[in-house]
Protein backbone atom coordinates (compact mmCIF):
# COMPACT_ATOMS: atom_id res chain seq x y z
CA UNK A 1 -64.13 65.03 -66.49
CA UNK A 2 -62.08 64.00 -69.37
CA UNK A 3 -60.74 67.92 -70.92
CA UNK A 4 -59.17 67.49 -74.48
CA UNK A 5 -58.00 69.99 -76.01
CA UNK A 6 -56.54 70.67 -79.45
CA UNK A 7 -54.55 73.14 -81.17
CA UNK A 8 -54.36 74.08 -84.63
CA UNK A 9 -52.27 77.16 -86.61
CA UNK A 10 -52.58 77.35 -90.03
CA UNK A 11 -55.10 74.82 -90.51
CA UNK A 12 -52.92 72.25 -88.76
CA UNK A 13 -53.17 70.56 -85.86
CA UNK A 14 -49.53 71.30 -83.77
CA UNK A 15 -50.78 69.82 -80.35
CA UNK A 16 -53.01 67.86 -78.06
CA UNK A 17 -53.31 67.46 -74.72
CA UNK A 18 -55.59 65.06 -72.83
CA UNK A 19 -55.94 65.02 -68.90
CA UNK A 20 -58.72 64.06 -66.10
CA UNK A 21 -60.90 61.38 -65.32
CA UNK A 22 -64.22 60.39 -66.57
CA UNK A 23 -65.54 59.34 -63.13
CA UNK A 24 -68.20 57.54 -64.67
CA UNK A 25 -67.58 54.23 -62.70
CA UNK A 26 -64.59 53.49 -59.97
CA UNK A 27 -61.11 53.74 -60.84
CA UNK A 28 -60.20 50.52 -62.88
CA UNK A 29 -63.91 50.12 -63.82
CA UNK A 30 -64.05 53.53 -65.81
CA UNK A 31 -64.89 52.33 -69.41
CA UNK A 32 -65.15 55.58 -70.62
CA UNK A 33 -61.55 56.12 -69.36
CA UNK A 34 -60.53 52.96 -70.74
CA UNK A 35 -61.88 53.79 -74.02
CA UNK A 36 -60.28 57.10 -74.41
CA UNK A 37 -56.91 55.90 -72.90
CA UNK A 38 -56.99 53.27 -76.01
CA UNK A 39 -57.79 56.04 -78.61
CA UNK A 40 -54.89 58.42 -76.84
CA UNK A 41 -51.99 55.20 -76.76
CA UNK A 42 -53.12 53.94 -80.66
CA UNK A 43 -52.82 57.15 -82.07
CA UNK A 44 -49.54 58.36 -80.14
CA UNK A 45 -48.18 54.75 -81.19
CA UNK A 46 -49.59 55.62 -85.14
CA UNK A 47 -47.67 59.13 -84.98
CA UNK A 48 -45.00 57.39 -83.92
CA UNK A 49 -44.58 54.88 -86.14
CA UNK A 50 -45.74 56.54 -89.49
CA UNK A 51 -44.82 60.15 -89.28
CA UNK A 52 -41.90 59.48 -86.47
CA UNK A 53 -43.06 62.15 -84.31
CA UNK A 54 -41.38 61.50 -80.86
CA UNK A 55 -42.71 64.73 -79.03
CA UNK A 56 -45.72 62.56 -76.51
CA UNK A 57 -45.92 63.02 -73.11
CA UNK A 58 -46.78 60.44 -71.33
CA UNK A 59 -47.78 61.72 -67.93
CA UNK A 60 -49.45 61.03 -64.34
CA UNK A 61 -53.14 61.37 -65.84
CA UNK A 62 -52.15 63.66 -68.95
CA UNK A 63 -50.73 62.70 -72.56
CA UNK A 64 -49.40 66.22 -74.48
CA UNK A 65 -48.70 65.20 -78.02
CA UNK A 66 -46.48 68.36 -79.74
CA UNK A 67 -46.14 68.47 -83.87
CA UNK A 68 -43.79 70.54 -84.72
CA UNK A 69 -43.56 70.10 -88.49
CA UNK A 70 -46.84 68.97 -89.34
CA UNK A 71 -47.96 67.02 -92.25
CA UNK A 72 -50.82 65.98 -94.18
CA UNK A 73 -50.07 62.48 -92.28
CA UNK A 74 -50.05 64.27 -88.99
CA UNK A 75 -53.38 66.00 -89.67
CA UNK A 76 -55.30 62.86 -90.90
CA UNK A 77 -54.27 60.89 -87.87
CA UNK A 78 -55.55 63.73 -85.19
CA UNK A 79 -58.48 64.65 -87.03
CA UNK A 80 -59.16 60.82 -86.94
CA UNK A 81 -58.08 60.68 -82.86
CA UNK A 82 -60.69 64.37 -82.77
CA UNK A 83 -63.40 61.95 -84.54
CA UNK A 84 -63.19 58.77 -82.46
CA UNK A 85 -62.99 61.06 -79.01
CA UNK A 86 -66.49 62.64 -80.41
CA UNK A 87 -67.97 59.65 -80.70
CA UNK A 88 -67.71 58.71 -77.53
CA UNK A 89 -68.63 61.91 -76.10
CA UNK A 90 -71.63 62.19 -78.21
CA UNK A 91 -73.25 59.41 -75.21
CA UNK A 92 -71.11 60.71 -72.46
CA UNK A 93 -71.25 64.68 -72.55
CA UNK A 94 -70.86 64.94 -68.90
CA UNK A 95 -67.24 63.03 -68.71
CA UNK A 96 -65.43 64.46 -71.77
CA UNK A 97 -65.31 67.87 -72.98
CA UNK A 98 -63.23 68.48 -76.42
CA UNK A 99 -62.45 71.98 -77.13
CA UNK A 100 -60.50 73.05 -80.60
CA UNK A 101 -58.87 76.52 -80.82
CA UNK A 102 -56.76 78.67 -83.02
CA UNK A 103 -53.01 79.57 -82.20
């Protein structure tokens, strides 16, 4: 299963983290995977490039994106990376699970 989870304080999101697997097909076959790797990598490379925000992790099978000074333009690009992952999920509740808490 695919576990993302994000953070807010204040009304603003601060972090994300994405790991697991979808296991909905075999490894390199996964479309839901592939999907959700896309969304993760073009909004990482959109924080990067608009707001400059360099703190992404890029790990074995987990990306941790950490705002430190968010921004309206931070906000606006995760809620729109938190609307494209529930998309998907709305046909594929038993590979991703999206959770949103308080700090």
């Amino acid at each position: 299963m695919i576990k993302i989870n994000f953070t807010k304080r204040a009304n603003h999101y601060i972090k994300v983290r994405a790991n697991g697997h979808a296991n909905s097909d075999e490894y390199g076959e996964d479309l839901i995977c592939a999907a959700v790797s896309s969304i993760m990598f073009g909004t990482c490379n959109a924080l990067n490039m608009i707001t400059k925000i360099n703190d992404i992790e890029i790990l074995d099978n987990e990306i941790i994106i950490d705002v430190k000074k968010p921004t309206h333009d931070t906000d606006v690009i995760l809620e729109t990376l938190k609307i494209q992952l529930e998309t998907i999920r709305e046909g594929n509740k038993k590979n991703i699970r999206i959770k949103e808490m308080e700090e």
